[in-house]
Protein backbone atom coordinates (compact mmCIF):
# COMPACT_ATOMS: atom_id res chain seq x y z
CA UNK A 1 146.71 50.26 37.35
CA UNK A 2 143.68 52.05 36.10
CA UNK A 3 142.09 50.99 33.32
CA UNK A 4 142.15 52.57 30.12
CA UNK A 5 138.86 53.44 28.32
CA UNK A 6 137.77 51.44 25.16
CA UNK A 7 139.06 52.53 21.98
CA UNK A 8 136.44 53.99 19.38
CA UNK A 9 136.40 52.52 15.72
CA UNK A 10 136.42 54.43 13.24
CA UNK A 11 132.79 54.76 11.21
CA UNK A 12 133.44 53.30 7.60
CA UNK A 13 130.10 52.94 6.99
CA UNK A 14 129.13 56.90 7.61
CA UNK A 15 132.34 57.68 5.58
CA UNK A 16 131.15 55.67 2.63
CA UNK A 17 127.76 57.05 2.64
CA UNK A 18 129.10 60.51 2.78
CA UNK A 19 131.04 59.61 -0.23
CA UNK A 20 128.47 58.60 -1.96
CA UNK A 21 126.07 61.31 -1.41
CA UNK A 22 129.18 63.74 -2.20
CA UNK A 23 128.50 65.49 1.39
CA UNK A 24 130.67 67.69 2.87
CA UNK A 25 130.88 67.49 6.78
CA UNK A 26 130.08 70.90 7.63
CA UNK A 27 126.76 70.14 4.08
CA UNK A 28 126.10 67.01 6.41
CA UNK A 29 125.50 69.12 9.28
CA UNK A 30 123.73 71.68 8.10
CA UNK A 31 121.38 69.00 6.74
CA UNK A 32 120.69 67.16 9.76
CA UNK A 33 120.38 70.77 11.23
CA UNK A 34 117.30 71.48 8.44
CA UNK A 35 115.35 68.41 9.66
CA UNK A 36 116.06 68.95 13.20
CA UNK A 37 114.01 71.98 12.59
CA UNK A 38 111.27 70.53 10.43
CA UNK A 39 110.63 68.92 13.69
CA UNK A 40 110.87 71.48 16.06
CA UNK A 41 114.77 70.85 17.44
CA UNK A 42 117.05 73.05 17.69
CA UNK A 43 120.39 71.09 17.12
CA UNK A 44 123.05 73.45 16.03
CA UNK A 45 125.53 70.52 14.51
CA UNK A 46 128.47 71.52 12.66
CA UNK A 47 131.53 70.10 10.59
CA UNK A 48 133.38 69.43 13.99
CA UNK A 49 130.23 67.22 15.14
CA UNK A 50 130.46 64.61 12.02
CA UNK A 51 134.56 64.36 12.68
CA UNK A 52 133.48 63.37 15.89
CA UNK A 53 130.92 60.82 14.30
CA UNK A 54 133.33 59.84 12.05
CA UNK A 55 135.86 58.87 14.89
CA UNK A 56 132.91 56.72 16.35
CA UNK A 57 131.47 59.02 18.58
CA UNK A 58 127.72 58.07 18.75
CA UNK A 59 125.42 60.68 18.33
CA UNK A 60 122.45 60.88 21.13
CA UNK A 61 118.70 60.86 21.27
CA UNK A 62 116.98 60.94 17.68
CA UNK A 63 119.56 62.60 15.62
CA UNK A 64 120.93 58.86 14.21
CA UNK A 65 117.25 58.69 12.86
CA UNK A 66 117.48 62.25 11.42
CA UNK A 67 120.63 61.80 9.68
CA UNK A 68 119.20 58.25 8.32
CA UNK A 69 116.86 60.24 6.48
CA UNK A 70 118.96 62.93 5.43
CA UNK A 71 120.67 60.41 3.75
CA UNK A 72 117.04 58.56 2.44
CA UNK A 73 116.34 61.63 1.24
CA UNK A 74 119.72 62.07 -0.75
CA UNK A 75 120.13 59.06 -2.14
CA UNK A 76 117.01 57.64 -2.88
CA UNK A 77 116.55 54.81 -0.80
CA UNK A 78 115.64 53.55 3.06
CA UNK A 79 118.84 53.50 5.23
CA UNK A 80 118.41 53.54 9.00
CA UNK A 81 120.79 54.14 12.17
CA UNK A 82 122.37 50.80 12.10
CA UNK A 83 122.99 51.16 7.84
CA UNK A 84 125.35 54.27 9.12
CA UNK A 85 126.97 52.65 12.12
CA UNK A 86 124.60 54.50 14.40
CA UNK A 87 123.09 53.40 17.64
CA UNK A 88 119.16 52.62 17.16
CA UNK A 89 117.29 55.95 19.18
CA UNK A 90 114.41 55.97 20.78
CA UNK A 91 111.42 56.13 18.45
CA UNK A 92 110.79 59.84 18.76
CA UNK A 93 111.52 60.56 14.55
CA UNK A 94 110.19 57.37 13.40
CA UNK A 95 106.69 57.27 11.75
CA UNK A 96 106.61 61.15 10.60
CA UNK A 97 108.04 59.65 7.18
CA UNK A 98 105.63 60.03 4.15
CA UNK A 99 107.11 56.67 3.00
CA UNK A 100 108.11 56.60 -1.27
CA UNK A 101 106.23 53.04 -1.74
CA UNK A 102 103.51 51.42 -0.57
CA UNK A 103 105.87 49.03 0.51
CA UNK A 104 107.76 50.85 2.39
CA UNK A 105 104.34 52.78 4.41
CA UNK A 106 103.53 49.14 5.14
CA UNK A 107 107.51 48.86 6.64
CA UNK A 108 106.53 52.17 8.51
CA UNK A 109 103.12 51.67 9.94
CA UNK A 110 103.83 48.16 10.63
CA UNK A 111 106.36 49.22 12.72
CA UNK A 112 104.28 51.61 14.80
CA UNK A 113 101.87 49.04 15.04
CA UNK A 114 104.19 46.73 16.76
CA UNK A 115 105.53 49.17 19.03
CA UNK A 116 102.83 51.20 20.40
CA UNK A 117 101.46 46.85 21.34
CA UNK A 118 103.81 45.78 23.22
CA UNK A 119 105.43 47.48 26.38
CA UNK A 120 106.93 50.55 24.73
CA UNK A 121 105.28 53.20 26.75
CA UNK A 122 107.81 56.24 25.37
CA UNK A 123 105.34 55.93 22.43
CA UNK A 124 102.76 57.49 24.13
CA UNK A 125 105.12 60.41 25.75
CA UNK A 126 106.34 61.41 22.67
CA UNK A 127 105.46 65.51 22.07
CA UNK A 128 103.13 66.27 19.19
CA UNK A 129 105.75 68.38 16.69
CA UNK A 130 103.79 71.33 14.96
CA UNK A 131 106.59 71.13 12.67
CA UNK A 132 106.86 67.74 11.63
CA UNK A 133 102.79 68.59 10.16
CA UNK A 134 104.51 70.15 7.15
CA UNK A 135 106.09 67.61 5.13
CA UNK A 136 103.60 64.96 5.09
CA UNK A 137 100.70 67.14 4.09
CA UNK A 138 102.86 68.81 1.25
CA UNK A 139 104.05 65.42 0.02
CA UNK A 140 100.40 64.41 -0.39
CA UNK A 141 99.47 67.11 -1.98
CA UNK A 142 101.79 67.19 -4.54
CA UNK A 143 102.82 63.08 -4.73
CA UNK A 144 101.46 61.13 -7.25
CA UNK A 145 99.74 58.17 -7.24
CA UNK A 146 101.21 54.54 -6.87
CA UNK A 147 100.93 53.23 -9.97
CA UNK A 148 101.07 49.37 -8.62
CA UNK A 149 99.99 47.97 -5.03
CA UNK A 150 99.59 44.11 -6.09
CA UNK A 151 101.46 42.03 -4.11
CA UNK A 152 102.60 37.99 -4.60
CA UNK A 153 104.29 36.03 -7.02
CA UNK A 154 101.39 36.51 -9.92
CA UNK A 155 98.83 38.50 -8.49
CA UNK A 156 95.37 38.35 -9.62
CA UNK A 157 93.48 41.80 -10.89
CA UNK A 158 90.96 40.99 -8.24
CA UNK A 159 89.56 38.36 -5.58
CA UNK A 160 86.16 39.02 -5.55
CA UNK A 161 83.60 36.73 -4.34
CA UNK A 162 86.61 34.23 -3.22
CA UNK A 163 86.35 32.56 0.16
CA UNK A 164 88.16 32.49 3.45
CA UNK A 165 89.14 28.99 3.81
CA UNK A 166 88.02 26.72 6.63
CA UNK A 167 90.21 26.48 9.93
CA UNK A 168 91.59 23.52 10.46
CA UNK A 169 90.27 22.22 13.33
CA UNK A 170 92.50 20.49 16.28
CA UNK A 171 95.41 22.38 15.05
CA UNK A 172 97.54 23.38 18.32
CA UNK A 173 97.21 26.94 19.38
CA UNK A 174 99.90 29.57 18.58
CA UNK A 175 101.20 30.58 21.52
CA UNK A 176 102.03 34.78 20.01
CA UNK A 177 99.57 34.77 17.84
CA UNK A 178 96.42 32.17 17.41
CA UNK A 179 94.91 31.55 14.00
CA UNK A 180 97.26 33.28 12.69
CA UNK A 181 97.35 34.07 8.68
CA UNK A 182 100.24 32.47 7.03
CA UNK A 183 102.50 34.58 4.74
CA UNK A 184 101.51 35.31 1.90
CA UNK A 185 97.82 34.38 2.07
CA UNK A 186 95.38 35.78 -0.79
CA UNK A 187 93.02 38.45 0.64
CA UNK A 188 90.17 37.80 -0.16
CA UNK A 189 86.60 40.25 -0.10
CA UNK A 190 85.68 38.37 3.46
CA UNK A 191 89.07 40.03 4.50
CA UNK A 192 88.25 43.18 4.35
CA UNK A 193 84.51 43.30 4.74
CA UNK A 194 85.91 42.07 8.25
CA UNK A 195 88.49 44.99 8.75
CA UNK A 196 85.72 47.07 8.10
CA UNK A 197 83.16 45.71 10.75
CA UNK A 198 86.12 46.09 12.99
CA UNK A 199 86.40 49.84 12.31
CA UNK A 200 82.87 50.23 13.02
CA UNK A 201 82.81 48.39 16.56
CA UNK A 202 85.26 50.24 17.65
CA UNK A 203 84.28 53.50 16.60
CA UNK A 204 80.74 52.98 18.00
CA UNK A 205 82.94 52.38 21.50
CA UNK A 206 84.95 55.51 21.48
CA UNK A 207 82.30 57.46 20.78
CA UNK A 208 80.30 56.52 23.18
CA UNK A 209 83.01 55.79 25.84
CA UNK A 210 86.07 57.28 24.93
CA UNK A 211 89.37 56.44 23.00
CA UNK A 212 90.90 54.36 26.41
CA UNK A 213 88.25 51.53 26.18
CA UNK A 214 89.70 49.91 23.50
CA UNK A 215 92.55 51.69 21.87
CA UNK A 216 94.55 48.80 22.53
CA UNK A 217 92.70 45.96 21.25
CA UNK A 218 92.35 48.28 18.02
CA UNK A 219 95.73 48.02 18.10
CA UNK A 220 97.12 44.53 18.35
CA UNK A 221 93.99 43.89 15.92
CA UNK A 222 96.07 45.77 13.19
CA UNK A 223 99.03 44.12 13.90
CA UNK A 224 98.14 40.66 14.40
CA UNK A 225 95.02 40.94 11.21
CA UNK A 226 95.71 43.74 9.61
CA UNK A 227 99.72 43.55 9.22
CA UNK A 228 99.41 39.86 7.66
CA UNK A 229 96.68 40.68 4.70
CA UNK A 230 98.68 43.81 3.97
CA UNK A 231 101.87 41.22 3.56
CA UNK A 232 99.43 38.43 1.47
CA UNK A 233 98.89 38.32 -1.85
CA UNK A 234 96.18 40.32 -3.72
CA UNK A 235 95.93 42.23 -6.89
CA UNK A 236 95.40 45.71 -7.96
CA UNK A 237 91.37 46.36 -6.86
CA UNK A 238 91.64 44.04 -3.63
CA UNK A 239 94.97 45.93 -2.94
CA UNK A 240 93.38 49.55 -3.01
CA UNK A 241 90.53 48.25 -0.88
CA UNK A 242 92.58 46.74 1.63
CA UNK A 243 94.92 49.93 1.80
CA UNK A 244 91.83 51.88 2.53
CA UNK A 245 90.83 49.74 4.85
CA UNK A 246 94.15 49.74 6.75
CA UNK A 247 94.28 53.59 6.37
CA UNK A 248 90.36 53.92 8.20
CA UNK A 249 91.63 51.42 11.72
CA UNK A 250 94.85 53.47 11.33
CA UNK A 251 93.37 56.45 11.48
CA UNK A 252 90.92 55.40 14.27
CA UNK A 253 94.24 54.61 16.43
CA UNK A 254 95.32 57.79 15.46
CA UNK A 255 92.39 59.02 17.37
CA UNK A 256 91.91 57.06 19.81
CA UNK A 257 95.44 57.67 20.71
CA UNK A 258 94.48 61.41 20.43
CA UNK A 259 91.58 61.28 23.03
CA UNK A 260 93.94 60.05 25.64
CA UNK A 261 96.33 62.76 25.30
CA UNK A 262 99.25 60.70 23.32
CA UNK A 263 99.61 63.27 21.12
CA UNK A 264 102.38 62.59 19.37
CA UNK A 265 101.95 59.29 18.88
CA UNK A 266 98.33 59.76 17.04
CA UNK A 267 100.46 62.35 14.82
CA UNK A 268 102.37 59.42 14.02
CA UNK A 269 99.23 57.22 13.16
CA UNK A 270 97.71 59.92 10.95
CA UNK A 271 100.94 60.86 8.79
CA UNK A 272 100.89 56.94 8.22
CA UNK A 273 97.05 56.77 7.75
CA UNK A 274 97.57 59.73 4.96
CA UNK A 275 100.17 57.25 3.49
CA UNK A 276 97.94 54.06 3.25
CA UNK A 277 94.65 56.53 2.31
CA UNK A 278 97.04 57.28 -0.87
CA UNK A 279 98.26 53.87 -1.75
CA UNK A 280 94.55 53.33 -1.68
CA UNK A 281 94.17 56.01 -4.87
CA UNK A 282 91.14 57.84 -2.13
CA UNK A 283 92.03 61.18 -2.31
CA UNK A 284 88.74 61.98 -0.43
CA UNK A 285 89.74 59.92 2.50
CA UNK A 286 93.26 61.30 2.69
CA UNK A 287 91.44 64.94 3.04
CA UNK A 288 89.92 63.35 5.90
CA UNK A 289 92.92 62.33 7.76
CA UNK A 290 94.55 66.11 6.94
CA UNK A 291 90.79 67.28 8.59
CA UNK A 292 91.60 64.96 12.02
CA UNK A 293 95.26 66.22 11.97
CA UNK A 294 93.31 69.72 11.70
CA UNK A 295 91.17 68.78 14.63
CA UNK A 296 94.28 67.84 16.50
CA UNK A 297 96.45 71.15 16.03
CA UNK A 298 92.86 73.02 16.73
CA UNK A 299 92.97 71.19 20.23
CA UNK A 300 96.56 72.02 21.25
CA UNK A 301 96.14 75.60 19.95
CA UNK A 302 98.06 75.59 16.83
CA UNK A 303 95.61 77.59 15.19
CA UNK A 304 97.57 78.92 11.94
CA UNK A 305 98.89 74.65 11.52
CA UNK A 306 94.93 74.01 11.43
CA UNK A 307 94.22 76.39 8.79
CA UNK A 308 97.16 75.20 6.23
CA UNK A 309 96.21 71.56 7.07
CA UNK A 310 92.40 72.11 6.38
CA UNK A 311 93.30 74.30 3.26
CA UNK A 312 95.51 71.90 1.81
CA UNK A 313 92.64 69.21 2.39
CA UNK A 314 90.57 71.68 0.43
CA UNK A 315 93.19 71.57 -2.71
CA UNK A 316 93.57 68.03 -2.53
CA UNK A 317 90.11 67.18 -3.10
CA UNK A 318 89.46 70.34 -5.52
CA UNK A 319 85.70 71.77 -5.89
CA UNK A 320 84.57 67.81 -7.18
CA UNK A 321 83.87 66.48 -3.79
CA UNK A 322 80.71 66.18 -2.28
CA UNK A 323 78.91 68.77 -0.81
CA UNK A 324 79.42 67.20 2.79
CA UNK A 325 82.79 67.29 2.60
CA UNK A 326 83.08 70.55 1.40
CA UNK A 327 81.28 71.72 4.25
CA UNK A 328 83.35 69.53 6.99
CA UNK A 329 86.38 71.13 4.88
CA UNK A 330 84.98 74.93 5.13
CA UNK A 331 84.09 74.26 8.94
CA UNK A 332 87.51 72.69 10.22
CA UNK A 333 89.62 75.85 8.62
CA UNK A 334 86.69 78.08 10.72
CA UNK A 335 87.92 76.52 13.79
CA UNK A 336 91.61 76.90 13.09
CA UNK A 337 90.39 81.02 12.62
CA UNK A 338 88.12 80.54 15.28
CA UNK A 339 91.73 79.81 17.61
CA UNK A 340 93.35 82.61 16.41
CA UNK A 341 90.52 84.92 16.84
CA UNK A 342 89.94 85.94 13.24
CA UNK A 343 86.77 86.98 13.15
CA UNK A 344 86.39 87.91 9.46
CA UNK A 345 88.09 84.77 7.89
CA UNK A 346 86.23 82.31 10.41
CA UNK A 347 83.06 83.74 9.31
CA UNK A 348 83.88 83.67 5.59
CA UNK A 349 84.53 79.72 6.57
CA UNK A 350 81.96 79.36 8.16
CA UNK A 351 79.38 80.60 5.62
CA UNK A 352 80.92 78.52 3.36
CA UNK A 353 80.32 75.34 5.16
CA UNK A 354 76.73 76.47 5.70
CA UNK A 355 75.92 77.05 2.05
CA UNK A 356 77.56 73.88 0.95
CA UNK A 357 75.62 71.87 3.78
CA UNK A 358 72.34 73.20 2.61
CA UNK A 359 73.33 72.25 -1.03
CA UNK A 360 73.50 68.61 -0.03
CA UNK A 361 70.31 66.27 -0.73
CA UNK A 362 69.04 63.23 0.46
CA UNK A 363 70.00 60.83 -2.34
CA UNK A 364 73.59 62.22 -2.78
CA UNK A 365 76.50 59.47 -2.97
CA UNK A 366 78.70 60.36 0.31
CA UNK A 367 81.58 58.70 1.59
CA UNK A 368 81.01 56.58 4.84
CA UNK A 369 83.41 58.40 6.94
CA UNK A 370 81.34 61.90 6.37
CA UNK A 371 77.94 60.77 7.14
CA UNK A 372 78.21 61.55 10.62
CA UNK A 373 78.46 65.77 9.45
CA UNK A 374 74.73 66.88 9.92
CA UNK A 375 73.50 69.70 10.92
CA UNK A 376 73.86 68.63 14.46
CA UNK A 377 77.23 68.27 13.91
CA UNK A 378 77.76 71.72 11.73
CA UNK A 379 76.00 73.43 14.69
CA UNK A 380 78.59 72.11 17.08
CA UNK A 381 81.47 73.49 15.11
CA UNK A 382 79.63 76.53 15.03
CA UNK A 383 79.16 77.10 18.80
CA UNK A 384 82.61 76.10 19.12
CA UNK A 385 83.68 78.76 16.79
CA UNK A 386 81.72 81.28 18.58
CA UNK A 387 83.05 80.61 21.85
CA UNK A 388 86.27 80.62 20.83
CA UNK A 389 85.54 84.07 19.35
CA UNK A 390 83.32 85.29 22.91
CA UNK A 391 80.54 85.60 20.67
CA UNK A 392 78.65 83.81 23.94
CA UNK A 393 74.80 84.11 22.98
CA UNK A 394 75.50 82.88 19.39
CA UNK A 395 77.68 79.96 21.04
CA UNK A 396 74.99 79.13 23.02
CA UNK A 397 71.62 78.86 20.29
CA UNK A 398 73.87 76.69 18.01
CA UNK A 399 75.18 74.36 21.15
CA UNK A 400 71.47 74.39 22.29
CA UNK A 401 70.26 73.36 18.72
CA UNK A 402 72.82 70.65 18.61
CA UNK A 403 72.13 68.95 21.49
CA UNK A 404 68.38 68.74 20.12
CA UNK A 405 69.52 67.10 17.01
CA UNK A 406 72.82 65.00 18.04
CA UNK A 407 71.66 61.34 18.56
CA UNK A 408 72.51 60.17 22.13
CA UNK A 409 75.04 57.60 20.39
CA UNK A 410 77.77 60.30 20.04
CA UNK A 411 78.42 60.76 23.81
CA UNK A 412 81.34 62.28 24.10
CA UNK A 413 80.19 65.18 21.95
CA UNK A 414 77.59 65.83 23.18
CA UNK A 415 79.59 66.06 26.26
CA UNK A 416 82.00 68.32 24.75
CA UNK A 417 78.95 70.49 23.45
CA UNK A 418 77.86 70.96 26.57
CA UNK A 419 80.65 72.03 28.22
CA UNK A 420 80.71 74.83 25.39
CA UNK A 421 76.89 75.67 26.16
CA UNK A 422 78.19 75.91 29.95
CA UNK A 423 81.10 78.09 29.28
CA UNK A 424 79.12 80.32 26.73
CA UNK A 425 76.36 80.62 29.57
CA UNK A 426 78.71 81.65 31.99
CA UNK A 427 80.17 84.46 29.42
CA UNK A 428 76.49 85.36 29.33
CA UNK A 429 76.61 85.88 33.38
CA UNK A 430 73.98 82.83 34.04
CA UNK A 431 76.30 81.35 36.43
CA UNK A 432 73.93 78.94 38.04
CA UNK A 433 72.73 77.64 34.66
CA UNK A 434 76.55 77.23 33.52
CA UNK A 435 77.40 75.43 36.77
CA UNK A 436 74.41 72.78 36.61
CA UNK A 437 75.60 72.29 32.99
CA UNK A 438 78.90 72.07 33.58
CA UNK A 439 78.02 69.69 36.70
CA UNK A 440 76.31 67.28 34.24
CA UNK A 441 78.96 67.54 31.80
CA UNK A 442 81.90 66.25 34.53
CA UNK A 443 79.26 63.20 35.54
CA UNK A 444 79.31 62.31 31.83
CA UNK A 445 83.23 62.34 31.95
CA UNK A 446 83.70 61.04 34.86
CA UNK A 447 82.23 57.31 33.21
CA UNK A 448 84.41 57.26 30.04
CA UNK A 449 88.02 56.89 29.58
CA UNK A 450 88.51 60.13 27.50
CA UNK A 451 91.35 62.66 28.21
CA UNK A 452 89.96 64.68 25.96
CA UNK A 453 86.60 64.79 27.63
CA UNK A 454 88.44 65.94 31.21
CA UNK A 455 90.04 68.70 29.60
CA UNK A 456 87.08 70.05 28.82
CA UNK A 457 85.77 69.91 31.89
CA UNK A 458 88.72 71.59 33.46
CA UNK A 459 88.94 74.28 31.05
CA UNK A 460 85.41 75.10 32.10
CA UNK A 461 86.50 75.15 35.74
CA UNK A 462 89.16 77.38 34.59
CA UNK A 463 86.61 79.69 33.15
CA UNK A 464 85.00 79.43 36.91
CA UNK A 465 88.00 80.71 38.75
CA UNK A 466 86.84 84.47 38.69
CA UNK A 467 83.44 83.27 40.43
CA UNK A 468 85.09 81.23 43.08
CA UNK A 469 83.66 82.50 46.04
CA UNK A 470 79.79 82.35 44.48
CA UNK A 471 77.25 79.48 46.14
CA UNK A 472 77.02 77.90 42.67
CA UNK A 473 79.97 77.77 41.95
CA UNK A 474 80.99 76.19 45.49
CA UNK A 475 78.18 73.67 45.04
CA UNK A 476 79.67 73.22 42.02
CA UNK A 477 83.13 71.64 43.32
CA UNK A 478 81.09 69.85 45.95
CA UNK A 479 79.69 67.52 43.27
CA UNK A 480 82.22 67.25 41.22
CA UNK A 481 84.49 66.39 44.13
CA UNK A 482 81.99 63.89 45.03
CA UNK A 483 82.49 62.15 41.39
């Protein structure tokens, strides 16, 4: 006798919840629908989809996460898959949530953390979603600040000058996690002077040899360090410094994640970094992250994304800021232009940037993060810009002039500068020229792990294709090959 298939349960808990938000099924779907398309699905759910889920019938791939946070959204607090009777997804929606607490943006990030550790390799195939740019960069702009991020039973207003207590020694070794911070430690100044020595190792390693080196030590550093002291105890001015802290190495993983071509995953880490950066009260910083998720839509050609991200950057941080980041503001919305070939508007940018670069002086109070944008670095994004445009001789002065000036510690731009000197010398017809640049360029990538840095080096062979049959260009592939 063949065996009859299981019976499905009705979904009481997604029938209460509809209740309670006062949805109708066909409202339901239309929602879920709305947030598909925030995040570039096309779903197409209607009132006979949630009678199905009602019966029991278990909705597939991310859609229990999107209707979790249709219903977040509705009612005004965290509810995921299992809350509705919903089968956990794969974590394809999770971590594009601008979080409503700092609490809950540690919840979040915490989470990614965890994940993109262990052996969860989906992370890093998830698809960067244009769409999913637009609600964490409008939140931002518009959200207001936390008013409270102390955390503990009494916290105190601050812990400076406190110390790190001794380790015990002899104590047996934790087998997950060794000298591990108990819960609810105090976090003291020592805590995150050390977070910030760690950002700074491992951004002096990916520059010079590429996001892969040691993305994944960054990693299990913020989840094994950096997860515990945002769980401890510390009061309101230790508690804005460590959020800034956790937003910089979150940031970093962002782009180290980025340079290895796990691009949706570093969209994740920035949308979370732009989280912490505001629980930290640094509007500045969070500017930052929207200029690296600017950087990001530049690279996969989402030129008009790159504009809006950079310009809301620009209203975030109003006219106040420094004039270095006014200029790294003006020069990331000329590359966006630069991708859509607007001549006029990345011009405009880019005069802007120059001007407020020149206005800049010696003893002016900058943040850390924007030190780096000299004119070495303004002359890169300028070349850039110029390629981009086929404006090749202009692309090739300001590549030229920032290779003079860009210290040899930034490697991997440098690299990426001279692939654009080789491409715009190739648009000016000095093919031999382009192809011993272009040669030196794919030795360069060939020692770091940087996705990023092969790209460019392919797009330049791209660029090559018309000349195939030329000597230089077939002496070219010969050493190249040889790599």
């Amino acid at each position: 006798m063949t065996e009859r298939p299981p019976q499905r349960m009705p979904n009481r808990q997604l029938a209460a919840l509809i209740a309670e938000a006062g949805f109708s099924n066909a409202g339901l779907a239309r929602r879920v629908d709305q947030l598909g398309l925030e995040h570039g699905l096309d779903l197409r759910y209607d009132k006979t989809s949630v009678t199905r889920w009602l019966r029991g019938q278990q909705p597939r791939g991310t859609t229990p996460a999107l209707i979790a946070e249709v219903f977040t959204r509705r009612l005004g607090r965290r509810l995921s898959a299992q809350d509705l009777g919903l089968d956990a997804c794969a974590p394809v929606y999770a971590g594009l949530e601008f979080a409503s607490s700092p609490e809950e943006a540690v919840d979040i990030v915490s989470g990614l953390w965890r994940k993109d550790s262990g052996s969860h390799t989906e992370l890093r195939k998830i698809a960067f979603t244009p769409a999913g740019l637009v609600v964490p960069s409008r939140d931002w702009l518009i959200g207001r600040a936390d008013e409270r991020v102390a955390r503990g039973p009494n916290p105190a207003p601050s812990t400076e000058g406190a110390r790190v207590p001794a380790q015990t020694r002899g104590a047996p070794a934790q087998r997950q996690r060794p000298a591990e911070r108990a819960p609810g430690s105090r976090v003291t100044t020592g805590d995150i002077a050390a977070l910030r020595s760690v950002g700074e190792l491992f951004r002096t390693i990916d520059h010079a040899y590429g996001g892969g080196h040691a993305r994944q030590a960054l990693v299990r550093y913020l989840e094994h360090e950096t997860e515990p002291m945002l769980r401890g105890t510390y009061g309101e001015t230790t508690g804005r410094r460590l959020f800034a802290a956790a937003a910089d190495l979150t940031r970093l993983a962002g782009w180290t994640s980025y340079d290895i071509a796990a691009h949706g995953l570093a969209q994740r880490y920035y949308v979370q970094a732009l989280r912490l950066a505001q629980a930290a009260g640094d509007r500045a910083y969070g500017a930052y992250v929207l200029v690296t998720m600017s950087r990001q839509a530049v690279y996969l050609g989402h030129g008009r994304e790159a504009v809006q991200l950079a310009r809301v950057a620009q209203q975030g941080v109003g006219s106040g800021a420094a004039p270095v980041v006014q200029a790294l503001l003006h020069a990331v919305e000329a590359r966006g232009h630069a991708v859509l070939g607007e001549v006029r508007a990345c011009s405009a940018s880019l005069a802007r940037a120059e001007r407020a670069l020149e206005s800049a002086r010696p003893g002016d109070d900058v943040p850390y993060w924007v030190r780096y944008f000299d004119e070495a670095e303004l002359a890169d994004e300028l070349a850039h810009c110029h390629r981009d445009l086929q404006q090749y001789r202009a692309a090739a002065q300001h590549a030229e002039r920032s290779l003079q000036l860009r210290a040899a510690a930034y490697a991997r731009s440098r690299l990426f500068c001279r692939v654009v000197l080789a491409s715009a010398r190739l648009g000016l017809g000095e093919l031999e020229q382009a192809c011993q640049l272009g040669a030196e360029a794919a030795q360069q990538a060939s020692e770091m792990r940087s996705v990023r840095a092969l790209e460019y080096v392919r797009d330049f062979e791209r660029r090559l294709e018309p000349y195939r049959d030329a000597s230089a260009v077939r002496a070219y592939r010969e050493k190249v090959a040889a790599l």
